[in-house]
Protein backbone atom coordinates (compact mmCIF):
# COMPACT_ATOMS: atom_id res chain seq x y z
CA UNK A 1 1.64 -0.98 -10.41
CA UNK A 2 2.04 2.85 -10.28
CA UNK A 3 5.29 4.94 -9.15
CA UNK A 4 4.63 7.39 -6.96
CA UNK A 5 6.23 11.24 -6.38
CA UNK A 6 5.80 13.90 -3.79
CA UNK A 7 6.87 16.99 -4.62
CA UNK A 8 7.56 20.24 -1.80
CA UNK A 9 4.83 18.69 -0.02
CA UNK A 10 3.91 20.71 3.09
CA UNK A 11 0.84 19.99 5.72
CA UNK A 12 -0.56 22.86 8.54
CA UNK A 13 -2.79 22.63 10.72
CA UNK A 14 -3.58 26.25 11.50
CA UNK A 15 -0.37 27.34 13.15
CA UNK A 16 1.04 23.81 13.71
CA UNK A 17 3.58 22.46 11.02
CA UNK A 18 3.04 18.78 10.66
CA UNK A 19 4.98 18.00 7.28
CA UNK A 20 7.79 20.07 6.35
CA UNK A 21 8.77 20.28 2.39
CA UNK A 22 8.91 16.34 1.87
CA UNK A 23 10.00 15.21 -1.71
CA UNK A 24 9.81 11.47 -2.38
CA UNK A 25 9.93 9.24 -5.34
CA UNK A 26 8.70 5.62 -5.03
CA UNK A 27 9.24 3.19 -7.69
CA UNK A 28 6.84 0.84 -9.42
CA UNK A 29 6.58 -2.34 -7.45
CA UNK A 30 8.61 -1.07 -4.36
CA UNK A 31 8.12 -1.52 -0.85
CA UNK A 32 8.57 1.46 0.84
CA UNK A 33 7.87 1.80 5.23
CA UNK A 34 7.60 5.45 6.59
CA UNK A 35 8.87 5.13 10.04
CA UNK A 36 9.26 7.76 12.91
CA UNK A 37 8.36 8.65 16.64
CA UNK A 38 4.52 9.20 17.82
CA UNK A 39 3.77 12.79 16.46
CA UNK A 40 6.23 12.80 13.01
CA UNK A 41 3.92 12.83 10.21
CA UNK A 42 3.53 9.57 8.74
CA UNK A 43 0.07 9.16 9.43
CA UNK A 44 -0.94 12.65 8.02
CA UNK A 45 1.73 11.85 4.90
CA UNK A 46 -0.36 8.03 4.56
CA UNK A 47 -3.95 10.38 4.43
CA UNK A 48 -2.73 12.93 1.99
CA UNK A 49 -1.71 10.05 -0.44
CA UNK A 50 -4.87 8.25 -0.17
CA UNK A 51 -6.79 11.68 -0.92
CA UNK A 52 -8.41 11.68 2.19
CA UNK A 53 -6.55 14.21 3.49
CA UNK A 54 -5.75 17.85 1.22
CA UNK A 55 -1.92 18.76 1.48
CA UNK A 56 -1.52 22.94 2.54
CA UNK A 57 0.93 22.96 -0.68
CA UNK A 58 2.99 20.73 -3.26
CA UNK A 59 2.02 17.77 -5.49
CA UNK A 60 1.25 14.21 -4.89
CA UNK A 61 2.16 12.37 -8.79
CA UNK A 62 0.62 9.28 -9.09
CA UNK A 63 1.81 6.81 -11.77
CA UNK A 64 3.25 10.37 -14.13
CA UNK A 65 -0.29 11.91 -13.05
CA UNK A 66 -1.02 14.82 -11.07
CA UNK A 67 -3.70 13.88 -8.86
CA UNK A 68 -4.19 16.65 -5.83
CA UNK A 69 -7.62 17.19 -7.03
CA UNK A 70 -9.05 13.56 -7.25
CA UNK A 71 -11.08 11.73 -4.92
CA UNK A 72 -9.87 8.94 -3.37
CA UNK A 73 -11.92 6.70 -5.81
CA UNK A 74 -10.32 8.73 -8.89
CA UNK A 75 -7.13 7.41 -7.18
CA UNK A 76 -6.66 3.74 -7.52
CA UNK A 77 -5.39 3.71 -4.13
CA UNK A 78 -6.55 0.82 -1.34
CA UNK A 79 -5.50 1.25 2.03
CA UNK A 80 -4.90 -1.39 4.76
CA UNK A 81 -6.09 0.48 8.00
CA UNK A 82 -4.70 -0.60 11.92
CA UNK A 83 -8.41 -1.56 12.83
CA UNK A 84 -10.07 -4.13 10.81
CA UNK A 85 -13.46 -2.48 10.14
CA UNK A 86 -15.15 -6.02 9.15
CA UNK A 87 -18.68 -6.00 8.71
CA UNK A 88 -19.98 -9.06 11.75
CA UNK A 89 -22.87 -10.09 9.94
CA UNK A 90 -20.85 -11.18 6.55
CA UNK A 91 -19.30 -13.80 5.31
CA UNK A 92 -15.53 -13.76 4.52
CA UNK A 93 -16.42 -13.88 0.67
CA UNK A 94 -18.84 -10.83 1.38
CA UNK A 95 -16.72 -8.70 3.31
CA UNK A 96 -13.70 -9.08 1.16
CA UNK A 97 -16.04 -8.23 -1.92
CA UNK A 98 -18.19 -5.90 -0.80
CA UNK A 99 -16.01 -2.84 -2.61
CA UNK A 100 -16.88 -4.61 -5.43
CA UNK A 101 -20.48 -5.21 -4.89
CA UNK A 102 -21.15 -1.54 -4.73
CA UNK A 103 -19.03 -0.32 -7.84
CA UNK A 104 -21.19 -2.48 -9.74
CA UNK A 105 -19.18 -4.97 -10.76
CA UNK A 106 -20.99 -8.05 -12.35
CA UNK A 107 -21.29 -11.42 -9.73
CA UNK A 108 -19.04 -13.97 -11.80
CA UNK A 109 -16.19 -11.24 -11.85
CA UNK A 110 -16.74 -10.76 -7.85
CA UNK A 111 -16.49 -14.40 -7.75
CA UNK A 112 -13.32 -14.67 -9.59
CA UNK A 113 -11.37 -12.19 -7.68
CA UNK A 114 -12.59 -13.31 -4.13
CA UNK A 115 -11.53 -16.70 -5.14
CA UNK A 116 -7.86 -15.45 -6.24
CA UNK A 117 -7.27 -13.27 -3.18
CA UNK A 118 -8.79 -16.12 -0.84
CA UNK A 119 -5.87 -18.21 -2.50
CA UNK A 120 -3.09 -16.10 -2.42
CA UNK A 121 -4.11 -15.40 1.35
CA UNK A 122 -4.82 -18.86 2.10
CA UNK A 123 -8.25 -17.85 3.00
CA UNK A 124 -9.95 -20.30 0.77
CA UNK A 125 -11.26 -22.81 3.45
CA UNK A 126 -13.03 -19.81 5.60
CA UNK A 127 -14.92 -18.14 2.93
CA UNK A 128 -18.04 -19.18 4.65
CA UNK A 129 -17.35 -17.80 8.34
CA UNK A 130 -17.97 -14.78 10.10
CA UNK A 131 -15.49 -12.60 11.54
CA UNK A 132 -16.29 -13.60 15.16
CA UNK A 133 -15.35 -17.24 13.86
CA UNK A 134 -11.56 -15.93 12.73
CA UNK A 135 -8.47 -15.06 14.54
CA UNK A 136 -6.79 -11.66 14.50
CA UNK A 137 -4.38 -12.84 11.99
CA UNK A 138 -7.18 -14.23 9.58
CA UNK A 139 -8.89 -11.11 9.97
CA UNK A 140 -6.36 -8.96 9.81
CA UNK A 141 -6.04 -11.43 6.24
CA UNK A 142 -9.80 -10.57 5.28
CA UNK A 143 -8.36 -7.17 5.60
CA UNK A 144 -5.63 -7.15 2.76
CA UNK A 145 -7.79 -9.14 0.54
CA UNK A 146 -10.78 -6.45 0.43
CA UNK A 147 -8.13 -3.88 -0.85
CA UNK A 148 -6.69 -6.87 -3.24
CA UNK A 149 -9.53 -7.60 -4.92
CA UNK A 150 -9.73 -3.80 -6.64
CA UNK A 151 -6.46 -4.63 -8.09
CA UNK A 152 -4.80 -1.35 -7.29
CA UNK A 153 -2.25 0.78 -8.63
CA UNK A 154 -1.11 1.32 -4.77
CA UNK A 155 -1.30 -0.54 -1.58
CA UNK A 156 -1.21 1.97 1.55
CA UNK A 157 -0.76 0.37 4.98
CA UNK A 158 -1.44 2.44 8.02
CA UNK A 159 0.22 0.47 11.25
CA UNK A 160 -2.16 -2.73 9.93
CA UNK A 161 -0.13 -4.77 12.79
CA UNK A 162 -0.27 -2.61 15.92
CA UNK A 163 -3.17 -4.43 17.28
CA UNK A 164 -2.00 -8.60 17.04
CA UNK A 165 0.38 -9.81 19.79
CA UNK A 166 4.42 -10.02 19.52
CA UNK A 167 4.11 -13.71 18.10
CA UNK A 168 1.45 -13.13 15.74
CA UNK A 169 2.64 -9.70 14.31
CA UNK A 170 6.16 -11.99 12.96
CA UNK A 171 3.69 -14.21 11.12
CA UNK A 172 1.31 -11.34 9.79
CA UNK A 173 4.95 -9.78 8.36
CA UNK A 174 5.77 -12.62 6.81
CA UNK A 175 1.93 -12.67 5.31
CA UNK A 176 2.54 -9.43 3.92
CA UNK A 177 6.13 -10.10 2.16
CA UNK A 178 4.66 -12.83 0.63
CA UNK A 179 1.74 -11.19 -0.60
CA UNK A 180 4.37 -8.39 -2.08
CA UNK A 181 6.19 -10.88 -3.85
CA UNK A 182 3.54 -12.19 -5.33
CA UNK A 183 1.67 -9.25 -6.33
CA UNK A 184 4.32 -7.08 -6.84
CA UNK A 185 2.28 -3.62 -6.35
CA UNK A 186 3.42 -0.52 -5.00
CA UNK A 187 3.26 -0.30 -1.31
CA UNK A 188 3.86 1.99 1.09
CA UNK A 189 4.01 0.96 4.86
CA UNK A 190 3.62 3.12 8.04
CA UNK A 191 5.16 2.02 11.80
CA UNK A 192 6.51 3.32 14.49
CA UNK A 193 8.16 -0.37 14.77
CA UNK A 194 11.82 -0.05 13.01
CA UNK A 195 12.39 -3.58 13.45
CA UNK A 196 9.05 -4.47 11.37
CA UNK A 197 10.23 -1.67 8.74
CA UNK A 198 13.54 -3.58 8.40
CA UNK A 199 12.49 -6.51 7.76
CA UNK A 200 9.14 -5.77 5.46
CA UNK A 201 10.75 -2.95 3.32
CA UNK A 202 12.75 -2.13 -0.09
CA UNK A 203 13.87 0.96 1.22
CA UNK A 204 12.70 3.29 4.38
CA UNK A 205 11.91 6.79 5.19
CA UNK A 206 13.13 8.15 8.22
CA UNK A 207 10.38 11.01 9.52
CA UNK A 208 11.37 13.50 12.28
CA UNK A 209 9.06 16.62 13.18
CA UNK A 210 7.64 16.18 9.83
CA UNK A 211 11.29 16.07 7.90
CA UNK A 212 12.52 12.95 6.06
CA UNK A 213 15.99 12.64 8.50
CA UNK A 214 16.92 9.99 5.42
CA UNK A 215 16.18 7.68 3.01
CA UNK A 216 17.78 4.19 2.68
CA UNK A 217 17.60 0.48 2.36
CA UNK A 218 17.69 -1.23 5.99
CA UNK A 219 21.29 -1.75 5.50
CA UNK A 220 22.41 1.58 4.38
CA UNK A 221 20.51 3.04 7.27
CA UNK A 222 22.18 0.52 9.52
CA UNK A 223 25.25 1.06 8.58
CA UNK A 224 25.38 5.17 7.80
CA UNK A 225 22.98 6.66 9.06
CA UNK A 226 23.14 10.16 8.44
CA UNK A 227 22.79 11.66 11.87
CA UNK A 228 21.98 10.56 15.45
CA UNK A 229 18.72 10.51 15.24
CA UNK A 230 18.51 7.90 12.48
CA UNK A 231 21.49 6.28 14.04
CA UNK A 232 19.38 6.02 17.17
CA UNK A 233 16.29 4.95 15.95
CA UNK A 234 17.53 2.35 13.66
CA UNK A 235 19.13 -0.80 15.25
CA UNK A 236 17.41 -2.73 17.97
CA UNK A 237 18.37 -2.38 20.97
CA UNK A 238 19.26 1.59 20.36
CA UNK A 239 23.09 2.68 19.68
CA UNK A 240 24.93 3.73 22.43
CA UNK A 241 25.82 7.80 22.58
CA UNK A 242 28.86 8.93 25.12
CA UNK A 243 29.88 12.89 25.34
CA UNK A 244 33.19 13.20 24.14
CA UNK A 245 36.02 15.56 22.30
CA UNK A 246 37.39 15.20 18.60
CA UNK A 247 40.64 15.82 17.54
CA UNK A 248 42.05 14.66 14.39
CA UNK A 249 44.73 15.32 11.47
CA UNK A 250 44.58 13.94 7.92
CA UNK A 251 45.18 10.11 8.65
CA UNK A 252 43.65 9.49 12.38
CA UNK A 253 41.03 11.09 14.72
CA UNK A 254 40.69 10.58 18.23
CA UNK A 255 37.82 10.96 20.42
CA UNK A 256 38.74 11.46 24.33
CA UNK A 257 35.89 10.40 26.96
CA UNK A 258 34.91 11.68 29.65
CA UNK A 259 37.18 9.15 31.67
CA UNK A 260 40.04 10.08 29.90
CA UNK A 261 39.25 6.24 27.50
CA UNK A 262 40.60 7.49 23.81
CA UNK A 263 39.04 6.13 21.08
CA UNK A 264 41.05 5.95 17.77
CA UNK A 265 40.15 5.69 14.30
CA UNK A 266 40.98 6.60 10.40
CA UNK A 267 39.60 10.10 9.31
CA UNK A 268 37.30 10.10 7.28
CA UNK A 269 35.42 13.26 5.08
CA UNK A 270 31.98 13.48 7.35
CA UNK A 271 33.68 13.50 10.19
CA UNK A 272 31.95 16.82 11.82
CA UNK A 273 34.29 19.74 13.45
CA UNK A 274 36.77 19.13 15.84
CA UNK A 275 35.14 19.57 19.78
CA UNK A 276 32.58 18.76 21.44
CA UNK A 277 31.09 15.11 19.67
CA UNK A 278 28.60 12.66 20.02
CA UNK A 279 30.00 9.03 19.54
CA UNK A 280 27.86 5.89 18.40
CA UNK A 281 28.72 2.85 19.50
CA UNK A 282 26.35 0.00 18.63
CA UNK A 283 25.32 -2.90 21.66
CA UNK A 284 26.58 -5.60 19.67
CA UNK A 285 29.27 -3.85 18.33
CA UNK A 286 30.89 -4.39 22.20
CA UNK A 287 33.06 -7.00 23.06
CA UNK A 288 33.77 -8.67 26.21
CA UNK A 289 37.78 -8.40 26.82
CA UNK A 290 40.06 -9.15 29.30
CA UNK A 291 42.78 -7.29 30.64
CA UNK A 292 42.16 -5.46 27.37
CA UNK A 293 45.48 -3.00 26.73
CA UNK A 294 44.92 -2.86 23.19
CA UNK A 295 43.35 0.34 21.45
CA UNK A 296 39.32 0.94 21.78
CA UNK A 297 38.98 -0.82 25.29
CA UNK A 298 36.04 0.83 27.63
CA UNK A 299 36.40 -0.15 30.74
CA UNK A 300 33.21 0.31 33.07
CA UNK A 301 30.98 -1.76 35.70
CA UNK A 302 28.35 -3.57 35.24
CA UNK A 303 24.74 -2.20 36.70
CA UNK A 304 22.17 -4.95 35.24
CA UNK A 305 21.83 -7.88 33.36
CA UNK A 306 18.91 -8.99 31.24
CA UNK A 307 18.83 -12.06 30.26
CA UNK A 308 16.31 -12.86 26.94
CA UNK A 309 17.17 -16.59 26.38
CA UNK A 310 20.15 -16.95 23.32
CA UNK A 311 21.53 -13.43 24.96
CA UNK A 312 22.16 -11.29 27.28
CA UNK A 313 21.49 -7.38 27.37
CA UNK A 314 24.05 -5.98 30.07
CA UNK A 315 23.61 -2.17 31.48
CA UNK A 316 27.19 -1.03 31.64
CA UNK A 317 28.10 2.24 33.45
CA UNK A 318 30.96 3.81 31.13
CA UNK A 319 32.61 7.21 31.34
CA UNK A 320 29.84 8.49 33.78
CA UNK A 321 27.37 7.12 31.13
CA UNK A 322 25.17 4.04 31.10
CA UNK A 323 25.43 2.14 28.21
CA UNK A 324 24.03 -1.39 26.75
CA UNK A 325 25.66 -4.24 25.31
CA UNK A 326 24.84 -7.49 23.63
CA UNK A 327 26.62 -10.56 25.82
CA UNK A 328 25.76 -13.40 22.85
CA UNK A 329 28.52 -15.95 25.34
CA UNK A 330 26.02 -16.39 28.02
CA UNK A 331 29.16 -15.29 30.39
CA UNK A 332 29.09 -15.65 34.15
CA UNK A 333 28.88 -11.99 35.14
CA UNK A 334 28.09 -10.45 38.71
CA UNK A 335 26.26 -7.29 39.10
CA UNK A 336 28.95 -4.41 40.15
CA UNK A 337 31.86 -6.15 38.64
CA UNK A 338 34.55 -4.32 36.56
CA UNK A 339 34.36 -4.98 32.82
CA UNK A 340 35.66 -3.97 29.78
CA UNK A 341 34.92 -3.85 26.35
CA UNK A 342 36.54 -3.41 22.61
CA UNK A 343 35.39 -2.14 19.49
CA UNK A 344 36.71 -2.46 15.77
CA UNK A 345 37.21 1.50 14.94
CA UNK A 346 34.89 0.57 12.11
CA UNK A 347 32.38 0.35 14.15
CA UNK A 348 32.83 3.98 16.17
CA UNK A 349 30.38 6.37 14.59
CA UNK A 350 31.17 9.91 14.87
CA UNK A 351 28.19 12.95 15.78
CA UNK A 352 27.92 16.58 16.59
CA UNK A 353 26.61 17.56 19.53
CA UNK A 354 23.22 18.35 20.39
C-alpha cells in the first residue's frame, strides 16, 4: 500500500487546458473514484498517475516519493484498463502471469501468485480456458488478477466496467469491493457512472472542466454538496433546480417561485446573496399531499409517469418548470391531473444563479 499526493498539478495540450491546478491526497489503503462528465479530465489525471502520460507542471508523490521522472515500471503502479486486452491464445494462468513471465520472475513464484489471485477471484476452476471460453465478467476477472499478481503499491482503474451489461456491471462492483477488502491496496477508480462511484468508493472526486468541484464521502456529497453542479451530478435521478428569489433575515429565508409558491426555511451561513437563486430540491425528497395548506407545498400537474417496477418516476410541471419526483406508493395518478407536493425545509438546498 502506498499514499498518494498531487500537488498544483496542471495538464495542456497546446492551447487547450485539460487539468486545472488539482491538489489531492489519497491515503494508504483508500478507495478513491474520480467522477465527472465526458471531457473533465479524469482519464488524462488516471494517465499522468500511471506515468504514461507527463503532467505540463506540478508533482505526482507516490508513497512520500517524488516520482514525475519514473517510468511506469519504476512506479509500482498496475492499471485495470475498460478493454480487456487478453491475449486469445493463453490460458487463464498465462495471461494473468504473463507480467510476471517477462520480469523474470522464477516459475514456482509465478505459480504461487496465479494460484492466490485465481482464489481470491474465484478463478481457480478456469485456469485452464481460453478467453473465448469465459464470460465478460470472468474476463473482466482475468483482468484484475494480471495487475494483482505484481502486488502493487497502487491499483488504477480506468472505466474497467463500461463495457458489461446493467446486470453484470452490479456483480463486477461487488467483485471489486471485495477484492478491496481483501487486499486492502490503494485504488483509485475512474467513471462517468456516479451511482457506481457511490457505491465502490471511500471518498470521491468531483471533476469539472478539469477542476476538482469537491471532495467527499458519498454521503457528504449527497447531502452538501458544495455547488449545483455537484448537487446535480450526485443523486440518481438528478436534483431538481427551479428559478427563484431569496430573501432572508437572521432566523428564516424565503425563496419565492416563479408561481408566487414560497418556500421557507432556517438561515443558515452559506446561504449565497439575497436575489436571484437556484433551489435544489431532490426527487425523493417530494411528497405526495393532499389539499396540502401547510408550508413547502408545490402545487403543479402532472406531464408523465414512468413506471420502473417498486416506483414510480413522475414528470411534474411546477412553477413553469418541469420537475421529477419519486412516487415509492404506487398511487393511482392520471396524466394532466393537479398535484401537489411537500418538502421538509431540510431538504431545500439553496444556489446562486448561473
Amino acid at each position: 500500500m502506498a499514499s498518494v499526493e498531487l500537488v498544483n498539478l496542471h495538464k495542456s495540450f497546446g492551447t487547450v487546458e485539460v487539468l486545472r491546478d488539482l491538489n489531492l491526497q489519497v491515503s494508504e489503503g483508500e478507495f478513491v473514484a474520480l467522477v465527472g462528465p465526458s471531457g473533465c479530465g479524469k482519464s488524462t489525471l488516471l494517465r499522468i498517475l500511471a506515468g504514461l502520460d507527463e503532467a505540463s507542471s506540478g508533482d505526482v508523490v507516490i508513497d512520500g516519493e517524488w516520482v514525475n521522472d519514473l517510468s511506469p515500471k519504476e512506479r509500482n503502479i498496475a492499471m485495470v484498463f475498460q478493454s480487456y486486452a487478453l491475449y486469445p491464445h493463453m490460458t487463464v494462468e498465462e495471461n494473468i502471469g504473463f507480467n510476471l513471465r517477462i520480469s523474470g520472475i522464477g516459475k514456482p513464484e509465478i505459480r504461487r501468485r496465479v494460484g492466490e489471485a485465481a482464489q481470491i477471484l474465484d478463478l481457480s476452476e478456469l485456469l485452464k480456458r481460453k478467453p473465448s471460453q469465459l464470460s465478460g465478467g470472468q474476463r473482466q476477472r482475468v483482468a484484475m488478477g494480471r495487475a494483482l499478481v505484481r502486488n502493487p503499491d497502487v491499483f488504477l482503474f480506468d472505466e474497467p466496467l463500461s463495457n458489461l451489461d446493467a446486470k453484470l456491471r452490479v456483480q463486477m462492483r461487488d467483485e471489486i469491493k471485495r477484492l478491496h477488502q481483501k487486499v486492502r491496496t490503494t485504488s483509485i477508480y475512474v467513471t462517468h457512472d456516479q451511482v457506481e462511484a457511490m457505491t465502490l468508493a471511500d471518498r470521491i472526486v468531483i471533476l469539472d472542466k478539469g477542476r476538482i468541484q469537491q471532495v467527499g464521502t458519498p454521503t457528504e456529497l449527497y447531502r452538501h454538496p458544495a455547488n449545483a453542479f455537484v448537487a446535480g451530478f450526485i443523486g440518481s435521478p438528478s436534483m431538481n433546480f427551479l428559478d427563484g428569489v431569496l430573501s432572508k433575515n437572521s432566523k428564516r429565508a424565503t425563496v419565492s417561485l416563479a408561481d408566487d409558491t414560497k418556500l421557507r426555511f432556517p438561515t443558515t451561513d452559506n446561504l449565497p446573496a439575497e436575489g436571484n437563486v437556484r433551489v435544489g430540491l431532490r426527487p425523493e425528497h417530494l411528497q405526495i399531499s393532499k389539499g396540502g395548506k401547510g408550508e413547502n407545498t408545490l402545487r403543479g400537474t402532472l406531464e408523465l409517469i414512468e413506471p420502473t417496477g417498486a416506483q414510480n418516476l413522475l414528470k411534474v410541471g411546477i412553477a413553469g418548470q418541469s420537475l421529477t419526483a419519486v412516487d415509492n406508493t404506487l398511487a393511482e395518478l392520471s396524466i394532466n391531473q393537479p398535484i401537489e407536493f411537500s418538502i421538509e425545509a431540510d431538504k431545500i438546498a439553496v444556489f446562486p444563479p448561473n
